[in-house]
C-alpha atoms as a PDB file:
ATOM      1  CA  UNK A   1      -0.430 -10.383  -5.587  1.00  0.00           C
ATOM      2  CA  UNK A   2      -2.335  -9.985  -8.247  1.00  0.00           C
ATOM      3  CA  UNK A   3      -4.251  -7.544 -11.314  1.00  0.00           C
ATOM      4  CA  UNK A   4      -7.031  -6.072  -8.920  1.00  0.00           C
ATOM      5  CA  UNK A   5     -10.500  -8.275  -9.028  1.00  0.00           C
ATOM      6  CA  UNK A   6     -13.687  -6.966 -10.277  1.00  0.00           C
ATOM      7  CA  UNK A   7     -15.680  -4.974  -8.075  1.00  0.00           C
ATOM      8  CA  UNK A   8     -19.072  -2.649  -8.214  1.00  0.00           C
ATOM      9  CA  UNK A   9     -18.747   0.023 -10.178  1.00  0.00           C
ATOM     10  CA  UNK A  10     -19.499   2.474  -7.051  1.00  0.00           C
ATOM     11  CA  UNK A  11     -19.448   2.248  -3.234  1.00  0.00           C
ATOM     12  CA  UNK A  12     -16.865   4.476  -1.933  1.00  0.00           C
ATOM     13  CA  UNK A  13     -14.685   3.718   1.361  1.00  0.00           C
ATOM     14  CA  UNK A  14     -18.093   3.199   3.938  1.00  0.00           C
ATOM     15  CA  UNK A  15     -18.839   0.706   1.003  1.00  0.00           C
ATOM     16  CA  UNK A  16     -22.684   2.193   0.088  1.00  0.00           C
ATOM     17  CA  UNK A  17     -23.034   1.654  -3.166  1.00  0.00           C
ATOM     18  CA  UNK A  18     -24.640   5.186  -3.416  1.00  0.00           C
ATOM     19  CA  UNK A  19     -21.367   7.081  -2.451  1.00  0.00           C
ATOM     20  CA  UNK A  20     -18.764   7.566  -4.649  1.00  0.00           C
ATOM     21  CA  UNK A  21     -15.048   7.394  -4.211  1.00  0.00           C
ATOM     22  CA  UNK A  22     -13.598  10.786  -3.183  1.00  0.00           C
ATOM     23  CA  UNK A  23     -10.707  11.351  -5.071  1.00  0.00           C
ATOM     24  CA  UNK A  24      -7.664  13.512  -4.813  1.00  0.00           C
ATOM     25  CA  UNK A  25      -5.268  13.534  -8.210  1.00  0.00           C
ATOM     26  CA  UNK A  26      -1.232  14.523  -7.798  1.00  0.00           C
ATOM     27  CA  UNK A  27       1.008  14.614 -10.290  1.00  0.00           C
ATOM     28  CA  UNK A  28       3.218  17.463 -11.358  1.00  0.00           C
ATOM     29  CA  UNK A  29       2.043  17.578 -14.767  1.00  0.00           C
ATOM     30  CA  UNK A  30      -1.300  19.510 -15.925  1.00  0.00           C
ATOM     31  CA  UNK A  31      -2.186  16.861 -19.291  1.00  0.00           C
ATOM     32  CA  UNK A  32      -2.295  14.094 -16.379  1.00  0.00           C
ATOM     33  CA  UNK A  33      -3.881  15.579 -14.021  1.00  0.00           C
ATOM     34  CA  UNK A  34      -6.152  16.759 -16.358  1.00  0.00           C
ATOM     35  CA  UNK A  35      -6.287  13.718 -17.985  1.00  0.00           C
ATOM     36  CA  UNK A  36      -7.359  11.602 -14.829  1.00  0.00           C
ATOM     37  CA  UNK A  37      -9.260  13.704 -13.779  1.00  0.00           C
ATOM     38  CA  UNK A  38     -12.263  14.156 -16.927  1.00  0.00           C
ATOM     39  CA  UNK A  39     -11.526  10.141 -16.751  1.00  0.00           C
ATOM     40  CA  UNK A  40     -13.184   9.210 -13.098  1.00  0.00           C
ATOM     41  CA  UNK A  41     -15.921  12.186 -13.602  1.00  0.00           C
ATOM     42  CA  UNK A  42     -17.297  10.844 -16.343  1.00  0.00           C
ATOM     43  CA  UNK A  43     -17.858   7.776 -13.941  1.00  0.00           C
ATOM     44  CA  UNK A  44     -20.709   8.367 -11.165  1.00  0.00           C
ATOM     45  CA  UNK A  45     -19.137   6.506  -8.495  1.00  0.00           C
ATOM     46  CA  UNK A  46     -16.329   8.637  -8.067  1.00  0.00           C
ATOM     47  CA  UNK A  47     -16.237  12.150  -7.484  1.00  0.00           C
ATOM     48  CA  UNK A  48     -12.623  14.019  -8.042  1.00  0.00           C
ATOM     49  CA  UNK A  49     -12.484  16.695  -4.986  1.00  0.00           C
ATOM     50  CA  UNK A  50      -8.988  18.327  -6.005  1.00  0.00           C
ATOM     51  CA  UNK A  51      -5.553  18.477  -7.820  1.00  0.00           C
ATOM     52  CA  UNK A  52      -2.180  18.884  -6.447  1.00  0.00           C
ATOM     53  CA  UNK A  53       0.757  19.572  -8.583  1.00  0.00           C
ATOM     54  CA  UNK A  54       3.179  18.488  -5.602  1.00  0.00           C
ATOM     55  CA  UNK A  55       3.604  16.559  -2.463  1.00  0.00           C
ATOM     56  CA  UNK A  56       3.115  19.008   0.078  1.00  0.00           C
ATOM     57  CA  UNK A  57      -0.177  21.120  -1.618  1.00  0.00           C
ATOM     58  CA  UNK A  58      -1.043  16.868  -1.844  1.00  0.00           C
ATOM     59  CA  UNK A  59      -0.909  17.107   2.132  1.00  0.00           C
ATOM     60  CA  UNK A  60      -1.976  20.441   2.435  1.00  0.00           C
ATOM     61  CA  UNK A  61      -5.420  19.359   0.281  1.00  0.00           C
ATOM     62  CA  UNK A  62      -5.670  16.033   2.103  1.00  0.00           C
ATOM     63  CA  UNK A  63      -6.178  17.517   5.342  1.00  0.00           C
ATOM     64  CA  UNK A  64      -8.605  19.866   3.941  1.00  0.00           C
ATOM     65  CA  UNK A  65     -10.715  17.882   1.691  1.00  0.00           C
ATOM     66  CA  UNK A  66     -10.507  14.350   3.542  1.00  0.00           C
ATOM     67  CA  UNK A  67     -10.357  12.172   0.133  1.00  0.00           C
ATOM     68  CA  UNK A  68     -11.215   8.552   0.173  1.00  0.00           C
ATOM     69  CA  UNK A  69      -8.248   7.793  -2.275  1.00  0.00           C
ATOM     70  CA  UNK A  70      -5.104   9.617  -3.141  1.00  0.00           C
ATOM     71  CA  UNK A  71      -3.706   9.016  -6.922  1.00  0.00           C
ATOM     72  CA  UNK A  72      -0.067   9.845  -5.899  1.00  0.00           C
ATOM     73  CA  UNK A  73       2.828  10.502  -8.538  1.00  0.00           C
ATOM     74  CA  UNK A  74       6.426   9.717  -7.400  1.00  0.00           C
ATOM     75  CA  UNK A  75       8.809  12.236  -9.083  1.00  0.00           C
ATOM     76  CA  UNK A  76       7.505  16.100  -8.205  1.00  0.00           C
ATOM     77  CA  UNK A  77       9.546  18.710  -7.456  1.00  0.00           C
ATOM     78  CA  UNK A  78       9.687  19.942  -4.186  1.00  0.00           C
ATOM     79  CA  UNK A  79       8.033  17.016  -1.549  1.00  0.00           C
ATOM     80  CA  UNK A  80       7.746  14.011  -3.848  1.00  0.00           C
ATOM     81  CA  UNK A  81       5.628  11.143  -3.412  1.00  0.00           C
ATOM     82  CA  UNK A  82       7.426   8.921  -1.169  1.00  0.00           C
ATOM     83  CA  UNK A  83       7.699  11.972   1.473  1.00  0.00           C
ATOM     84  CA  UNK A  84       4.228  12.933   0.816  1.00  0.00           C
ATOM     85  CA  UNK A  85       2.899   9.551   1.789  1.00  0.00           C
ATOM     86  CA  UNK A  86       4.952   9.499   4.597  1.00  0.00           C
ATOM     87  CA  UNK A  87       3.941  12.671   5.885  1.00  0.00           C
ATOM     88  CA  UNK A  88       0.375  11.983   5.588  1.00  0.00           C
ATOM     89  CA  UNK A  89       1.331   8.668   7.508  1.00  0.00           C
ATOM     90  CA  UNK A  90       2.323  10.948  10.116  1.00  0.00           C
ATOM     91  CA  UNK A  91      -0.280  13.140  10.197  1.00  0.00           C
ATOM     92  CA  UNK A  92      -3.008  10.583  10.958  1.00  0.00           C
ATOM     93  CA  UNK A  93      -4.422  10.636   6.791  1.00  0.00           C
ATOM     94  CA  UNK A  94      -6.498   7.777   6.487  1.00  0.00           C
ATOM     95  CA  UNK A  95      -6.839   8.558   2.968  1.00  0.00           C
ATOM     96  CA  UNK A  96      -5.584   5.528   0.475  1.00  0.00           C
ATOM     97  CA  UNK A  97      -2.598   6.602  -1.102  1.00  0.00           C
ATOM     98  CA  UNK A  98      -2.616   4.565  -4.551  1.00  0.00           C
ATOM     99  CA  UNK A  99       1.084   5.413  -6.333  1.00  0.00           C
ATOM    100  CA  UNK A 100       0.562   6.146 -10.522  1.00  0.00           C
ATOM    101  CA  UNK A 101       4.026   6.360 -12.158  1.00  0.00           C
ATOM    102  CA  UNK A 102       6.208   5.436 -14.495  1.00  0.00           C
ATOM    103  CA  UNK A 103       8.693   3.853 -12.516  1.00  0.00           C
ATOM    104  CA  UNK A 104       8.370  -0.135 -11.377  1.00  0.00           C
ATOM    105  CA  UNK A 105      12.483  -0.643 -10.275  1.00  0.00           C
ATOM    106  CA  UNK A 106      12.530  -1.955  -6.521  1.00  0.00           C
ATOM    107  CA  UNK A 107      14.181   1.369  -5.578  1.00  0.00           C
ATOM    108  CA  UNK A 108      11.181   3.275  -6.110  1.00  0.00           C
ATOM    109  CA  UNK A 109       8.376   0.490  -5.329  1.00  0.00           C
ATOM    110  CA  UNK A 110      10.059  -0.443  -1.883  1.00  0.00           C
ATOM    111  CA  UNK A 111      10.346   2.988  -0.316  1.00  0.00           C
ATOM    112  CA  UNK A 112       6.186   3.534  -1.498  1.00  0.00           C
ATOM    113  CA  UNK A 113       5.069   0.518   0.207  1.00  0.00           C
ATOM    114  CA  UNK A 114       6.862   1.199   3.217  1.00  0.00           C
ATOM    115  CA  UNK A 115       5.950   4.890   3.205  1.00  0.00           C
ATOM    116  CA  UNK A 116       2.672   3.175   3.824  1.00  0.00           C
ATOM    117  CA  UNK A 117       1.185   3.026   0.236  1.00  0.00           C
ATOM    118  CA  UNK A 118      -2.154   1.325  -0.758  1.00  0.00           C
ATOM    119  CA  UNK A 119      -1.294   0.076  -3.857  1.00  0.00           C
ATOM    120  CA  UNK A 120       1.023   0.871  -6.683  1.00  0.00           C
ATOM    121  CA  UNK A 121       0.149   1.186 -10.746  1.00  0.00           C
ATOM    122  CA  UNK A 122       1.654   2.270 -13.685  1.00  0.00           C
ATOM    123  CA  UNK A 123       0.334   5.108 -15.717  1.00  0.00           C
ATOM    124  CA  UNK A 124       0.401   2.811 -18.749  1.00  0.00           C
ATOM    125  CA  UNK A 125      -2.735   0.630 -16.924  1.00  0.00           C
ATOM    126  CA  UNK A 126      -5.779   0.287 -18.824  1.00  0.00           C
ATOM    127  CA  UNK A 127      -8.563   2.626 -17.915  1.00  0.00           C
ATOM    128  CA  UNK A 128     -10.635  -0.811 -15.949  1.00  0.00           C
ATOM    129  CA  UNK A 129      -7.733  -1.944 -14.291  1.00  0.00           C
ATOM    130  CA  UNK A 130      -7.184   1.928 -12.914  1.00  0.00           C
ATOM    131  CA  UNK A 131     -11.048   1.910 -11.990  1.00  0.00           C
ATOM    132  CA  UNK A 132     -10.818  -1.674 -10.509  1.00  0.00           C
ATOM    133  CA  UNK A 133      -7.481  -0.136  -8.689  1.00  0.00           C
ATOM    134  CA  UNK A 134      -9.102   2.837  -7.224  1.00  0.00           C
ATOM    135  CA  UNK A 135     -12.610   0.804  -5.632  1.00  0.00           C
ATOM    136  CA  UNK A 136     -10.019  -1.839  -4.070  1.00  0.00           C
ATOM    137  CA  UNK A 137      -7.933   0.721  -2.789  1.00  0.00           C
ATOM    138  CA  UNK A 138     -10.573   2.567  -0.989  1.00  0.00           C
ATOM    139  CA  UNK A 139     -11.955  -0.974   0.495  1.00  0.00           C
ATOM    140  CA  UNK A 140      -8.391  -0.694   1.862  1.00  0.00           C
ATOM    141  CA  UNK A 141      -6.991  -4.124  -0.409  1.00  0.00           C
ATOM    142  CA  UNK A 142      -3.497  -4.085  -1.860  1.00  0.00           C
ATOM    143  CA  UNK A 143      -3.682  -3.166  -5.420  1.00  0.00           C
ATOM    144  CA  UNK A 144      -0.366  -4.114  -7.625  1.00  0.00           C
ATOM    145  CA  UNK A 145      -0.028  -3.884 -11.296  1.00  0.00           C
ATOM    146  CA  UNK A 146       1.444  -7.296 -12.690  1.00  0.00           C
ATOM    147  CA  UNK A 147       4.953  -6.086 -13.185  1.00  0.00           C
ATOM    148  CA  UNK A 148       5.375  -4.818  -9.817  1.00  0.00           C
ATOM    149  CA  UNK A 149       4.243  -8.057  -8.433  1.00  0.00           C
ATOM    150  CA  UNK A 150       6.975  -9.507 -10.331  1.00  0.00           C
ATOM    151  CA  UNK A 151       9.735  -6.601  -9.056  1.00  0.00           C
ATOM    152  CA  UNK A 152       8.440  -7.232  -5.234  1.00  0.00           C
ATOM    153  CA  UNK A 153       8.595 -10.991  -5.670  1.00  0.00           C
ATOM    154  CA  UNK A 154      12.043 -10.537  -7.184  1.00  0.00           C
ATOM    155  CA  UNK A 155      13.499  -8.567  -4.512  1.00  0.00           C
ATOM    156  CA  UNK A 156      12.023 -10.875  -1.893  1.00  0.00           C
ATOM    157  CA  UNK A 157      13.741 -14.047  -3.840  1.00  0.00           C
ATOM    158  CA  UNK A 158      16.976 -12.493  -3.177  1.00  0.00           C
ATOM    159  CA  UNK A 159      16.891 -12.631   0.537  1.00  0.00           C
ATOM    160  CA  UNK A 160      15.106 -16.287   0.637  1.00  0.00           C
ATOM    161  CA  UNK A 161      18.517 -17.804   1.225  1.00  0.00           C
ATOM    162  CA  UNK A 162      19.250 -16.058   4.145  1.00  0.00           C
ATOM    163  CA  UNK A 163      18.405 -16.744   8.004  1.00  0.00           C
ATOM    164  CA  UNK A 164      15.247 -14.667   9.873  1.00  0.00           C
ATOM    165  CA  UNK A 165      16.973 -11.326  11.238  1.00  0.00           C
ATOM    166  CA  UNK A 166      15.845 -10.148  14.780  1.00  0.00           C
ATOM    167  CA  UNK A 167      13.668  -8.004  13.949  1.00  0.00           C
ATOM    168  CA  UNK A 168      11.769 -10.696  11.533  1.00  0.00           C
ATOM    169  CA  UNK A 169      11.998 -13.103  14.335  1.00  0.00           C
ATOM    170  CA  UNK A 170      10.231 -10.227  17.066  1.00  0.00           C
ATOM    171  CA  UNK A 171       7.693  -9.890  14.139  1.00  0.00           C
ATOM    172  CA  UNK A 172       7.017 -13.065  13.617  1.00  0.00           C
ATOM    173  CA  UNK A 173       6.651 -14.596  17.497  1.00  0.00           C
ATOM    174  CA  UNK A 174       4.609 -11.238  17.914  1.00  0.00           C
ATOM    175  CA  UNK A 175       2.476 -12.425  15.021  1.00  0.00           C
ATOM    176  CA  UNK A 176       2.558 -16.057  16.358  1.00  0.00           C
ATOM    177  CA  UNK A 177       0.973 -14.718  20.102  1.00  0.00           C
ATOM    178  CA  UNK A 178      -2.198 -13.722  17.628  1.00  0.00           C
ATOM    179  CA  UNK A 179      -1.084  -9.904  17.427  1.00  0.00           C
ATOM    180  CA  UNK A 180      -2.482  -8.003  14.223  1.00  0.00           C
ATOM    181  CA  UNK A 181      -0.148  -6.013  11.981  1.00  0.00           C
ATOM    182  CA  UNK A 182      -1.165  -2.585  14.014  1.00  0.00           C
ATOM    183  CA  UNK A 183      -0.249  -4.294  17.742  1.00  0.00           C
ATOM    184  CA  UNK A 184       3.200  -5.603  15.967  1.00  0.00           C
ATOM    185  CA  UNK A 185       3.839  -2.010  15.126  1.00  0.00           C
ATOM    186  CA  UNK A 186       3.031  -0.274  18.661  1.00  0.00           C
ATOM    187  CA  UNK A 187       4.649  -2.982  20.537  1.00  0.00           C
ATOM    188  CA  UNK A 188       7.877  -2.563  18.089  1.00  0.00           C
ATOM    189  CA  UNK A 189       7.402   1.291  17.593  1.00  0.00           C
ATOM    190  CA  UNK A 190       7.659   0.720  13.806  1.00  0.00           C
ATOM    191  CA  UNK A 191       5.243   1.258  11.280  1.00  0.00           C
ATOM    192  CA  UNK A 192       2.206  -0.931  10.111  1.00  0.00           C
ATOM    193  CA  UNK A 193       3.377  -0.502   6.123  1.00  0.00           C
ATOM    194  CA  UNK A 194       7.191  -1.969   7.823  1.00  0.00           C
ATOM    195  CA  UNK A 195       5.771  -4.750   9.491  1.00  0.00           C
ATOM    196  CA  UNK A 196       3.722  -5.381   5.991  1.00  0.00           C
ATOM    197  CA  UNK A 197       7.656  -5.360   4.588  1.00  0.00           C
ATOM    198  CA  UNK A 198       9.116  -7.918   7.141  1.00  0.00           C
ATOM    199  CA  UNK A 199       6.401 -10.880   6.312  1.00  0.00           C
ATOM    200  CA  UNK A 200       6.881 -10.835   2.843  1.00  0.00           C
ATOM    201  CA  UNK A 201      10.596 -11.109   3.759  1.00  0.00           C
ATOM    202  CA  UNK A 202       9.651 -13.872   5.919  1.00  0.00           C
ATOM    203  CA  UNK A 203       7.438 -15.029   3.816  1.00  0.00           C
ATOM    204  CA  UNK A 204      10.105 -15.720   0.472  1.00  0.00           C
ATOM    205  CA  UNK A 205      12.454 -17.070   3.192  1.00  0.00           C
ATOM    206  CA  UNK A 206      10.503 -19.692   5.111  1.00  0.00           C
ATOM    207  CA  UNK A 207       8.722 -20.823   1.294  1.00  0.00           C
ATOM    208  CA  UNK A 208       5.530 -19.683   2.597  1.00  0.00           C
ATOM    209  CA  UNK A 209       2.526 -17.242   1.398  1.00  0.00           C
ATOM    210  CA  UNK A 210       0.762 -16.399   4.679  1.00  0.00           C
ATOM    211  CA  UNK A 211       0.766 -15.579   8.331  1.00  0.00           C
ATOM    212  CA  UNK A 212      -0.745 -19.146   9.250  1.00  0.00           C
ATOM    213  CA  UNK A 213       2.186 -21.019   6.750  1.00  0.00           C
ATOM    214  CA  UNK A 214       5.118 -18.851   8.211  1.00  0.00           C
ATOM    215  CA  UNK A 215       4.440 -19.456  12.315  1.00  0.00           C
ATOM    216  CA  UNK A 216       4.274 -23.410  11.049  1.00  0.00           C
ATOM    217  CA  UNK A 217       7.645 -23.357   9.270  1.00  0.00           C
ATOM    218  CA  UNK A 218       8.895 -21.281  11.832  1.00  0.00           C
ATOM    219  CA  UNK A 219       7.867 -24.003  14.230  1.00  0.00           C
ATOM    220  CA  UNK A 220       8.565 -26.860  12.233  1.00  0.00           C
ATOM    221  CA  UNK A 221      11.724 -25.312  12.044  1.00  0.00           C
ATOM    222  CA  UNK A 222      12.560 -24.625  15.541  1.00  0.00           C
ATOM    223  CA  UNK A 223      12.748 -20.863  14.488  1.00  0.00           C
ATOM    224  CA  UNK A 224       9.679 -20.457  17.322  1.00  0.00           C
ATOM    225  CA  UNK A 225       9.227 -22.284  20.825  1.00  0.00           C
ATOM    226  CA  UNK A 226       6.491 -22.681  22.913  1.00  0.00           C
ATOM    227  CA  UNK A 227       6.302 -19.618  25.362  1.00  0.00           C
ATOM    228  CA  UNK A 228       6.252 -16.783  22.735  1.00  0.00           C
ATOM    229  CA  UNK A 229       5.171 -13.313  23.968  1.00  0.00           C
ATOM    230  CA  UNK A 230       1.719 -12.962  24.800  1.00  0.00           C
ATOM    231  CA  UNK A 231      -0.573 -10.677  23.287  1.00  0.00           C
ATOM    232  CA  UNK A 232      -1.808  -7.535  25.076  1.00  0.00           C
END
């Protein structure tokens, strides 16, 4: 996890380099929204289709407008951000929901990512690293300013010491029959953003950084036997 690569300075989620990024802004306060939103217009390759000043009008205008990317604050009143990504989760959204806030303790970065979050910045980003944000987010990559790279990898370290729970150990001999993120989630009736959560926990436990590393420590380890579940 790293500050988001360089990318074209247009191409929206289809990746033409002749559409631009359609955005949708939320935050509960007017000089931000405001504020974002003169930012991306004055750059062609992103056009701003709306503002929501909480969660739910944030839902409401997703369904409406369709955006590519959704700029999400945390703390609103009424539906925060969390619920609001949730919801749109729920809902079938396939809008990007990239989380802009102040905030960058595990108790508010956790419950984003699992709520099925994009990416996560701070409002304190430079303006490039926001723009460089937004185009990986709509390309669908993980986007993570620096010091919430360093508050994920920190929680993760905390649990390193500990054995695989069940549920890691379904996810991972799902993962180890060849089953994407999406099948783990239908065949465990969870969520693609949780199964995201339980291989980074199995990741900082087995000393690993990818799918491929963790089913060969988990072998290695005789964590995993011959005869896991097939794929279907």
């Amino acid at each position: 996890m790293s500050r988001p690569e360089s990318a074209p300075e247009s191409g929206g989620q289809g990746g033409e380099a002749d559409t631009p990024i359609r955005l949708l802004i939320t935050d509960d306060h007017p000089v931000v929204r405001d504020g974002l939103s003169s930012m991306f217009a004055r750059d062609p390759g992103f056009e701003v289709l709306g503002e929501a000043a909480d969660g739910a009008e944030a839902v409401r205008l997703a369904q409406e407008l369709r955006p590519d990317v959704i700029l999400m604050d945390l703390r609103m009143p009424g539906m925060d951000g969390v619920t609001a990504t949730r919801e749109l989760a729920r809902r079938g959204i396939t809008a990007r929901v990239l989380v802009l806030t102040t905030y960058d303790t595990d108790g508010h970065v956790l419950p984003a990512i699992e709520a099925g979050a994009t990416g996560y910045l701070l409002k304190d980003a430079p303006r490039a690293e926001l723009l460089r944000a937004v185009r990986a987010a709509a390309r669908g990559e993980a986007v993570l300013s620096p010091s919430v790279a360093a508050t994920l990898m920190g929680r993760v370290r905390t649990l390193s010491a500990g054995p695989l729970s069940r549920r890691e150990l379904e996810v991972l001999e799902l993962v180890a029959a060849g089953n994407t993120n999406r099948e783990v989630a239908a065949r465990l009736f969870i969520t693609e953003a949780t199964v995201k959560t339980h291989l980074l926990n199995i990741y900082a436990k087995l000393g690993v950084g990818d799918r491929a590393a963790a089913v060969a420590e988990a072998f290695n380890r005789g964590l995993l036997t011959p005869g896991t579940p097939e794929r279907r």
